[in-house]
PDB file of N, CA and C in Angstrom:
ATOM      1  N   UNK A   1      12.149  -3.400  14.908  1.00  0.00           N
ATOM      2  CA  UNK A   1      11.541  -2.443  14.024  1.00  0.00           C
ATOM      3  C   UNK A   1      10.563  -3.176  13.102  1.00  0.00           C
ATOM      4  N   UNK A   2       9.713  -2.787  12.853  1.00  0.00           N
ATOM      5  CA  UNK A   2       8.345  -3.260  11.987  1.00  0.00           C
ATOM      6  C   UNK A   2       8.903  -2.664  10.004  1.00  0.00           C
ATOM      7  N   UNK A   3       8.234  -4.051   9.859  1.00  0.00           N
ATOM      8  CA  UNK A   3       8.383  -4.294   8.298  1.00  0.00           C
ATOM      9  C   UNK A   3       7.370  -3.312   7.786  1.00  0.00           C
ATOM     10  N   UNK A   4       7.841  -2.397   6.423  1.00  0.00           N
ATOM     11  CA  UNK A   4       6.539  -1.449   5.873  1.00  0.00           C
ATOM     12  C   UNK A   4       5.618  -2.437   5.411  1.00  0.00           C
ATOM     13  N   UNK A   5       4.245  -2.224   5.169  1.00  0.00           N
ATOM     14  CA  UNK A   5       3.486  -2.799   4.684  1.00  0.00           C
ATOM     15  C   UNK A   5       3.292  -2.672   2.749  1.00  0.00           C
ATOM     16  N   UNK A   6       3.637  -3.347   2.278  1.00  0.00           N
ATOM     17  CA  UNK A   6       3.718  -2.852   0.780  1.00  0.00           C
ATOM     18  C   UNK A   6       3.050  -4.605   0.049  1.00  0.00           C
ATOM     19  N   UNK A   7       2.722  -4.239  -1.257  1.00  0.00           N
ATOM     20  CA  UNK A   7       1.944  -5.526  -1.555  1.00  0.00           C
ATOM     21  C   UNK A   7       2.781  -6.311  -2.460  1.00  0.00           C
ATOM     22  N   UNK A   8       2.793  -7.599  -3.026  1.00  0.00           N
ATOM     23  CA  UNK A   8       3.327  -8.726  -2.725  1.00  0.00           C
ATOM     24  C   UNK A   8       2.479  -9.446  -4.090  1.00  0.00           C
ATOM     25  N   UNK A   9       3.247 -10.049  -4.841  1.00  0.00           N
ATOM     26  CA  UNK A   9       2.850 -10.406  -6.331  1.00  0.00           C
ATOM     27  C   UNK A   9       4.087 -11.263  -6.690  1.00  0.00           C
ATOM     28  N   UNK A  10       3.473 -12.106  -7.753  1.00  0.00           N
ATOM     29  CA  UNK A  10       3.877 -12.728  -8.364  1.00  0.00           C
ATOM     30  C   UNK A  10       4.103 -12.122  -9.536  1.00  0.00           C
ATOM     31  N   UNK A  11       4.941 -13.254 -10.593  1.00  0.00           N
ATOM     32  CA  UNK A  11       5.411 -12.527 -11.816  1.00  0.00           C
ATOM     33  C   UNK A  11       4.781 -11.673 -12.740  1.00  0.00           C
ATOM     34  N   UNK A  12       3.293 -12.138 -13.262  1.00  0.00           N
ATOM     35  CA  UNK A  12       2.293 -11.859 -13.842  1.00  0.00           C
ATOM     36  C   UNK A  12       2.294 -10.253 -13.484  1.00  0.00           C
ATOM     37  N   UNK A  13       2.700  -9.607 -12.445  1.00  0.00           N
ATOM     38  CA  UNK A  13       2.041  -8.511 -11.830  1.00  0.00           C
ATOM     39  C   UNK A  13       3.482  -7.667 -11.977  1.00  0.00           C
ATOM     40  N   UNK A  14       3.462  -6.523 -13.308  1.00  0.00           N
ATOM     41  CA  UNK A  14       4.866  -6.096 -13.211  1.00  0.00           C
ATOM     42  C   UNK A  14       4.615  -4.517 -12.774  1.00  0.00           C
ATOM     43  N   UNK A  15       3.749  -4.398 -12.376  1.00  0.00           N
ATOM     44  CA  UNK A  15       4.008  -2.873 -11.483  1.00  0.00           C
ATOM     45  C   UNK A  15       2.192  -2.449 -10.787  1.00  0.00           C
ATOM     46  N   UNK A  16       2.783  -1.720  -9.431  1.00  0.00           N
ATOM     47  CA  UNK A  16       1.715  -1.038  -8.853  1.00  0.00           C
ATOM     48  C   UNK A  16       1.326   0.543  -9.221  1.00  0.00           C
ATOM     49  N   UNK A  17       0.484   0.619  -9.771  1.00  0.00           N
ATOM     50  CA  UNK A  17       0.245   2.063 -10.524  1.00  0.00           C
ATOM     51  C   UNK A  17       0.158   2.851  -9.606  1.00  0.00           C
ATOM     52  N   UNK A  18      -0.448   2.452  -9.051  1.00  0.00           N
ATOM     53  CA  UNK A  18      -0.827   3.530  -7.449  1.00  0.00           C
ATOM     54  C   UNK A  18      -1.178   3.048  -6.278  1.00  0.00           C
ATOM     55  N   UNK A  19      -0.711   3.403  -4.704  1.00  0.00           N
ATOM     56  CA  UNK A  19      -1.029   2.396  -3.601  1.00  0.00           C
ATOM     57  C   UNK A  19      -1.382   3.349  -2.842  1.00  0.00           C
ATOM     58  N   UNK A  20      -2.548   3.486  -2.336  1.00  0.00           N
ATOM     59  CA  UNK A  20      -2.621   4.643  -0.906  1.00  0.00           C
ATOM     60  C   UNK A  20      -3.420   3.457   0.064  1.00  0.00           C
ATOM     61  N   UNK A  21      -3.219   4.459   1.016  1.00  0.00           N
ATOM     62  CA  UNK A  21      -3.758   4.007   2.565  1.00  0.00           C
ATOM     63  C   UNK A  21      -3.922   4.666   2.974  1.00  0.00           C
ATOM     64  N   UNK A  22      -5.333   4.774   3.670  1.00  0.00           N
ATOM     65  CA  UNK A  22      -6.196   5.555   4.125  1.00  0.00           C
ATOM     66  C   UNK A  22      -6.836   5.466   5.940  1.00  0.00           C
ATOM     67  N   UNK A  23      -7.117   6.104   6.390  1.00  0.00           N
ATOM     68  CA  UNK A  23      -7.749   5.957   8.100  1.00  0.00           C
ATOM     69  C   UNK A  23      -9.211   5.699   7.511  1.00  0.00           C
ATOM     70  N   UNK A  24     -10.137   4.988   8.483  1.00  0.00           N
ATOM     71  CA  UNK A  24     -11.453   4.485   8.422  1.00  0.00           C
ATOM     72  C   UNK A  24     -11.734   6.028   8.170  1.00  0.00           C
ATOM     73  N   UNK A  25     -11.439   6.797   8.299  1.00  0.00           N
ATOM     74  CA  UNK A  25     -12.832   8.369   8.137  1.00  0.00           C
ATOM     75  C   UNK A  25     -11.993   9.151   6.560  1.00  0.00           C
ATOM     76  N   UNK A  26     -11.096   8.755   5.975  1.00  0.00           N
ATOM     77  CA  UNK A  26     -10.686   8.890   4.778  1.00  0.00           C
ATOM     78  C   UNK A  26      -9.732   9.330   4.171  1.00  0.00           C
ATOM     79  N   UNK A  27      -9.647   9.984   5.004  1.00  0.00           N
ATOM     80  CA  UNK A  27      -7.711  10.329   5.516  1.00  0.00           C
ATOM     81  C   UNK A  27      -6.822   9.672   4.761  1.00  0.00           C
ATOM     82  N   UNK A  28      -6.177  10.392   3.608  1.00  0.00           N
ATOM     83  CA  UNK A  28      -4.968   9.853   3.406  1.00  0.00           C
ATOM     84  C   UNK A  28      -3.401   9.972   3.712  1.00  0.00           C
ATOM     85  N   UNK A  29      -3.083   8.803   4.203  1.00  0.00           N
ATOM     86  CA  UNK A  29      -2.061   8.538   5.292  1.00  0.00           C
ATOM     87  C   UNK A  29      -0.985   7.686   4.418  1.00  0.00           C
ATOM     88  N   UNK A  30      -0.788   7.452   3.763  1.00  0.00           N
ATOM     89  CA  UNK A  30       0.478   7.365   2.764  1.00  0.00           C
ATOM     90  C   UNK A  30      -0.040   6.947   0.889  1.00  0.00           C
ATOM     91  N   UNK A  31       0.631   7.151  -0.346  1.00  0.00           N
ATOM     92  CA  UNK A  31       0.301   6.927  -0.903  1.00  0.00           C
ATOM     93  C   UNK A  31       1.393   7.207  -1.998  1.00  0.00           C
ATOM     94  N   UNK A  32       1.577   6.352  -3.091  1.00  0.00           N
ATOM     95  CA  UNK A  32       2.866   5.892  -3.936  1.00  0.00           C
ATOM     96  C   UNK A  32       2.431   5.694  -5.139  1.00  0.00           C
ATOM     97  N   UNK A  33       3.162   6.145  -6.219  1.00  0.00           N
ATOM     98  CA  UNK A  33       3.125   5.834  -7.488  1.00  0.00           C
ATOM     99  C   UNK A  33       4.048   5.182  -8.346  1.00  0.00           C
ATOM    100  N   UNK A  34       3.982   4.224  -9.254  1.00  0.00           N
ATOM    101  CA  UNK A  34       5.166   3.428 -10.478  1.00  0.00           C
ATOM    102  C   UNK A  34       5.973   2.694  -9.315  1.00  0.00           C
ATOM    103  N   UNK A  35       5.374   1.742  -8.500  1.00  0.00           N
ATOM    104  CA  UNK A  35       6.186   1.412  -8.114  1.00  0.00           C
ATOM    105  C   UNK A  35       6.505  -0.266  -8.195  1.00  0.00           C
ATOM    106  N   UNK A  36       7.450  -1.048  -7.691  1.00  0.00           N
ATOM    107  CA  UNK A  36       7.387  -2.151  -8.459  1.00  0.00           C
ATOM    108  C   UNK A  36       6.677  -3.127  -6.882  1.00  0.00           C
ATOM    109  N   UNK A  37       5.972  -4.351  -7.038  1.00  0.00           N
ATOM    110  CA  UNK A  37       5.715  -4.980  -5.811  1.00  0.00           C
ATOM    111  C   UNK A  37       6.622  -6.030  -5.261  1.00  0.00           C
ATOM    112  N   UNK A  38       6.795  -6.435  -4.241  1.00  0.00           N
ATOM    113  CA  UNK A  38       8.109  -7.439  -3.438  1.00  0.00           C
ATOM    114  C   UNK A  38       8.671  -6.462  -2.434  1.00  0.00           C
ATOM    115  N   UNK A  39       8.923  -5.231  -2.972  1.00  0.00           N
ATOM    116  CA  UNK A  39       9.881  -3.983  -2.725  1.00  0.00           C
ATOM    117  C   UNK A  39       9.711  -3.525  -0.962  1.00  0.00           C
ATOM    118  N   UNK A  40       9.875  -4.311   0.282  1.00  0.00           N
ATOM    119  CA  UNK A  40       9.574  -3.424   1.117  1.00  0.00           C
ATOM    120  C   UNK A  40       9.861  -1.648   1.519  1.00  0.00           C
ATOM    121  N   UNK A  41      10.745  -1.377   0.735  1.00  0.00           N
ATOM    122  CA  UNK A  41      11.371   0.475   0.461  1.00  0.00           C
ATOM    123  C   UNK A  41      10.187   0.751  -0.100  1.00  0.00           C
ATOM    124  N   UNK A  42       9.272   0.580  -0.991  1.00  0.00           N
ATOM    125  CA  UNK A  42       8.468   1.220  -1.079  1.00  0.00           C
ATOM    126  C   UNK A  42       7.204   1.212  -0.527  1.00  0.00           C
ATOM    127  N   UNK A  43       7.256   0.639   0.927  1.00  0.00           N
ATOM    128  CA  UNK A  43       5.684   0.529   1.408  1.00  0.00           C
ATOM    129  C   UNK A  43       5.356   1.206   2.623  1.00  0.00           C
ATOM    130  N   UNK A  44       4.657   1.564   3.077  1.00  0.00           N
ATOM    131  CA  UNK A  44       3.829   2.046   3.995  1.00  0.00           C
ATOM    132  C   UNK A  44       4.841   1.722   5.278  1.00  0.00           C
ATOM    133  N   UNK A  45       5.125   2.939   6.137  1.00  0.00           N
ATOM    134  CA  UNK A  45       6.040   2.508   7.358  1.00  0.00           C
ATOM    135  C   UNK A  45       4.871   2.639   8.872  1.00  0.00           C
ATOM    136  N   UNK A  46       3.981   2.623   8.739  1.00  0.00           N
ATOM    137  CA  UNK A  46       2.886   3.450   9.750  1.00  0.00           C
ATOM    138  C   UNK A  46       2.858   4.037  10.199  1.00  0.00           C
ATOM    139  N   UNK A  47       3.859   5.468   9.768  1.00  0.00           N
ATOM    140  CA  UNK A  47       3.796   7.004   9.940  1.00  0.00           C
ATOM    141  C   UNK A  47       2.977   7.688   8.634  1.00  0.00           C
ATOM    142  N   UNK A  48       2.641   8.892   9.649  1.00  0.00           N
ATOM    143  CA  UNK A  48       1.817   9.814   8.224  1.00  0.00           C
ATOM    144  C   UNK A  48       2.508  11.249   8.319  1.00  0.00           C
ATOM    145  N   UNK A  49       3.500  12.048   7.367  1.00  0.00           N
ATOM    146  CA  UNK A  49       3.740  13.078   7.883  1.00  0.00           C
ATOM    147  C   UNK A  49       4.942  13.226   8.834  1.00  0.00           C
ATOM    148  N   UNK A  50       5.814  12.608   9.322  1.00  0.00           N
ATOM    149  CA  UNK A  50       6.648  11.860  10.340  1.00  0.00           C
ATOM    150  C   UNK A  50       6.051  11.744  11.718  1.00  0.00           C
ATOM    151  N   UNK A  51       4.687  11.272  11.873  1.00  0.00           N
ATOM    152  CA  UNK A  51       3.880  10.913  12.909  1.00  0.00           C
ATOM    153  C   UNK A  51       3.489   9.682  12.959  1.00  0.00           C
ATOM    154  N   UNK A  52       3.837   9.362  14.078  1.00  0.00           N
ATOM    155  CA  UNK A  52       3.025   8.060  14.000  1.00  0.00           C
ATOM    156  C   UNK A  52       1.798   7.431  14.166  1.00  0.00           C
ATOM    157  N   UNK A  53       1.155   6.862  13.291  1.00  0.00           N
ATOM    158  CA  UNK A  53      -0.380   6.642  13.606  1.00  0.00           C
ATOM    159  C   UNK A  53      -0.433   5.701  14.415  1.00  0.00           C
ATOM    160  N   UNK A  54      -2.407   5.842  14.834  1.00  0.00           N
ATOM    161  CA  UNK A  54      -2.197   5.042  16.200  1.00  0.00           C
ATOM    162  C   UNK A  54      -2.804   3.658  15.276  1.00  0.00           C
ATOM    163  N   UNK A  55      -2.791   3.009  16.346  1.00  0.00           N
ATOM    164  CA  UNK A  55      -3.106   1.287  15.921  1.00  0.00           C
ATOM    165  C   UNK A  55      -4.449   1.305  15.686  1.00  0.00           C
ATOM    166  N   UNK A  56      -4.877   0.313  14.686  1.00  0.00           N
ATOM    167  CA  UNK A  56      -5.957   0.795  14.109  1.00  0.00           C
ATOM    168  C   UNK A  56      -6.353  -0.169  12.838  1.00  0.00           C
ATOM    169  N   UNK A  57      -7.224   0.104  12.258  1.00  0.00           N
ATOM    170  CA  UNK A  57      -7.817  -0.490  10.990  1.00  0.00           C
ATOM    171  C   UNK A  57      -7.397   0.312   9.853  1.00  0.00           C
ATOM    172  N   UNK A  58      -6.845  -0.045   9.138  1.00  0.00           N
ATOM    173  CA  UNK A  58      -6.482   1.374   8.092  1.00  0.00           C
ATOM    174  C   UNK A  58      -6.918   0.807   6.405  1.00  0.00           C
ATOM    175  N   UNK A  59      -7.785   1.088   5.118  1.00  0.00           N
ATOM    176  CA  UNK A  59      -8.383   0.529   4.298  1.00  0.00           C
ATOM    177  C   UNK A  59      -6.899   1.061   3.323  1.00  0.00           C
ATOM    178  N   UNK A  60      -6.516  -0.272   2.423  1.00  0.00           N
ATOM    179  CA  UNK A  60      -5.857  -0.200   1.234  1.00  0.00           C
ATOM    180  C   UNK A  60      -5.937  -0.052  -0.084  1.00  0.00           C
ATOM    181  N   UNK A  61      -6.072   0.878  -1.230  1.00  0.00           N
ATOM    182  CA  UNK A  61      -6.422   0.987  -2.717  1.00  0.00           C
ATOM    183  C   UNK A  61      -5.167   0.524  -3.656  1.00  0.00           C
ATOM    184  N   UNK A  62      -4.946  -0.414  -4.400  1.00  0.00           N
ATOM    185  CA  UNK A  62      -4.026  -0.213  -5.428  1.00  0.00           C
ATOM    186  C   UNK A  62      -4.417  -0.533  -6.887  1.00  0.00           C
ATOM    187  N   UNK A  63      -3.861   0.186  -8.048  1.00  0.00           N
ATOM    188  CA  UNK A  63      -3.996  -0.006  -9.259  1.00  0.00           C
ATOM    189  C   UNK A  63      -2.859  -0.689  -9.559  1.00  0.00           C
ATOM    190  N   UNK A  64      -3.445  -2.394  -9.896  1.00  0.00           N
ATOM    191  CA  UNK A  64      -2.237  -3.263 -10.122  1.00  0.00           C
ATOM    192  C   UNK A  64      -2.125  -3.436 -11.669  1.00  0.00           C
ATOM    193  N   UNK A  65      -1.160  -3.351 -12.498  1.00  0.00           N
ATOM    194  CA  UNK A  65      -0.814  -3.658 -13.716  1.00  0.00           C
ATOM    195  C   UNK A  65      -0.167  -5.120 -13.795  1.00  0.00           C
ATOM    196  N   UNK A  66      -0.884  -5.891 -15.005  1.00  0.00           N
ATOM    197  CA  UNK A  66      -0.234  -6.938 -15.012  1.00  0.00           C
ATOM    198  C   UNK A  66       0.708  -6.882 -16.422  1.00  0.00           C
ATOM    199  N   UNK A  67       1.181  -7.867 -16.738  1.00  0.00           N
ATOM    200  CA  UNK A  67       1.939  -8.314 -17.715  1.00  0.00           C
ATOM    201  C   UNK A  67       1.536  -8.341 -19.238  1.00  0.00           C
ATOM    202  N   UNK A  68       0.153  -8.261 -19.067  1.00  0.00           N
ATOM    203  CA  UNK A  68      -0.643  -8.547 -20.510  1.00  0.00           C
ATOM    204  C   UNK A  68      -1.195  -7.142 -20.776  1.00  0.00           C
ATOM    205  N   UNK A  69      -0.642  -5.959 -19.834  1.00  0.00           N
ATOM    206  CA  UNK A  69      -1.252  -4.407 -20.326  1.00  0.00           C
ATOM    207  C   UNK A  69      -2.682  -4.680 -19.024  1.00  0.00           C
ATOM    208  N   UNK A  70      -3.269  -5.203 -18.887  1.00  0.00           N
ATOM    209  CA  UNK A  70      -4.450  -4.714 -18.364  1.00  0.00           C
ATOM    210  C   UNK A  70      -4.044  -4.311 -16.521  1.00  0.00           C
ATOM    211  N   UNK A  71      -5.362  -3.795 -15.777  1.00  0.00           N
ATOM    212  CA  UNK A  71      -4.778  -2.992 -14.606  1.00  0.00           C
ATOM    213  C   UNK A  71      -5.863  -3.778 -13.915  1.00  0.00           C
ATOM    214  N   UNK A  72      -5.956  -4.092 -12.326  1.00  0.00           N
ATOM    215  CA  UNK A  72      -6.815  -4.334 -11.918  1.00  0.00           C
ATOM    216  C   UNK A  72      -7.161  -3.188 -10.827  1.00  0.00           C
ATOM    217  N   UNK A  73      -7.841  -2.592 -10.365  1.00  0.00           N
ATOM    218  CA  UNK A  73      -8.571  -2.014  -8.859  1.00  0.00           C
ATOM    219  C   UNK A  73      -8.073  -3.273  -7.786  1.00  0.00           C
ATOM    220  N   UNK A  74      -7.627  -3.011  -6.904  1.00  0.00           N
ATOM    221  CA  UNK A  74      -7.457  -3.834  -5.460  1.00  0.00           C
ATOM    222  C   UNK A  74      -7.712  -3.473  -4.537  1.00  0.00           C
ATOM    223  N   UNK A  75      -7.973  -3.536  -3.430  1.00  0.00           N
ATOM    224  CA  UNK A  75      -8.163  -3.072  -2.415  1.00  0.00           C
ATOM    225  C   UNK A  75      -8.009  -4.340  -0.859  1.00  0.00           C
ATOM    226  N   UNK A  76      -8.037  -4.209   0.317  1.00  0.00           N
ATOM    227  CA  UNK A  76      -8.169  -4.342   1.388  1.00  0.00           C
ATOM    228  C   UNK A  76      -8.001  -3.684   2.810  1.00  0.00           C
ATOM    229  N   UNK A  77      -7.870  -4.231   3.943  1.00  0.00           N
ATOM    230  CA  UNK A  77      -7.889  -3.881   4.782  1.00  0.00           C
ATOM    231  C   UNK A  77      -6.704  -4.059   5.831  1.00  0.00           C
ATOM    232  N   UNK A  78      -5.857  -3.654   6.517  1.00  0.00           N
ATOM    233  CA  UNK A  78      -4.293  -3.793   7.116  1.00  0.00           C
ATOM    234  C   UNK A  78      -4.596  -3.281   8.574  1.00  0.00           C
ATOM    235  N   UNK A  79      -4.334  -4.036   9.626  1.00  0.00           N
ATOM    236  CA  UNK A  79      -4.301  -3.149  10.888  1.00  0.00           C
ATOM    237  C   UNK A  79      -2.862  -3.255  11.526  1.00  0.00           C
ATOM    238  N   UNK A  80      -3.191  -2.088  12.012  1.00  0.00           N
ATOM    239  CA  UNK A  80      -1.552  -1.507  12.446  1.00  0.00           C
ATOM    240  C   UNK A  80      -1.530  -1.708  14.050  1.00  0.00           C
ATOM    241  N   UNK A  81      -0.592  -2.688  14.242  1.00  0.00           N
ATOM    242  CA  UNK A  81      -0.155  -2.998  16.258  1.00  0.00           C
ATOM    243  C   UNK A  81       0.951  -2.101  16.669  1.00  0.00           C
ATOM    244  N   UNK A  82       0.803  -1.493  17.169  1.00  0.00           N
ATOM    245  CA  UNK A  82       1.786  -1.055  17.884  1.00  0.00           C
ATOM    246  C   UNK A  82       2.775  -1.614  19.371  1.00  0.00           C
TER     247      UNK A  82
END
């Protein structure tokens, strides 16, 4: 069984404000709020809906909060093997 995809921080970084994932045409295909990072329970399983998406390029957004109050914009890119 495949690990969810969820993001991955060090101490400095005490919560993800918001995480979606999206299909290349804009589609949003999972997306989470207050959640803490390390946490694989809270990440992306590569279903949308209880469907499974196909393999693919899929673009990542998160609003990361650090430790000192401020938030950063993040983003990248995750492809999904089936």
């Amino acid at each position: 069984m495949p690990l969810p995809f969820t993001l991955f921080a060090g101490a400095k970084v005490v919560r993800i404000n918001s995480f979606h994932v999206f299909e290349l045409r804009g589609k949003t295909v999972f997306q989470a709020a207050n959640i803490f990072p390390n946490q694989l329970s809270s990440g992306w399983d590569g279903n949308c809906g209880g469907k499974a998406m196909n393999s693919g390029v899929y673009v990542w957004m998160a609003a990361v909060e650090f430790a000192d109050g401020t938030t950063r914009q993040m983003n990248g890119e995750i492809t999904l093997i089936r």
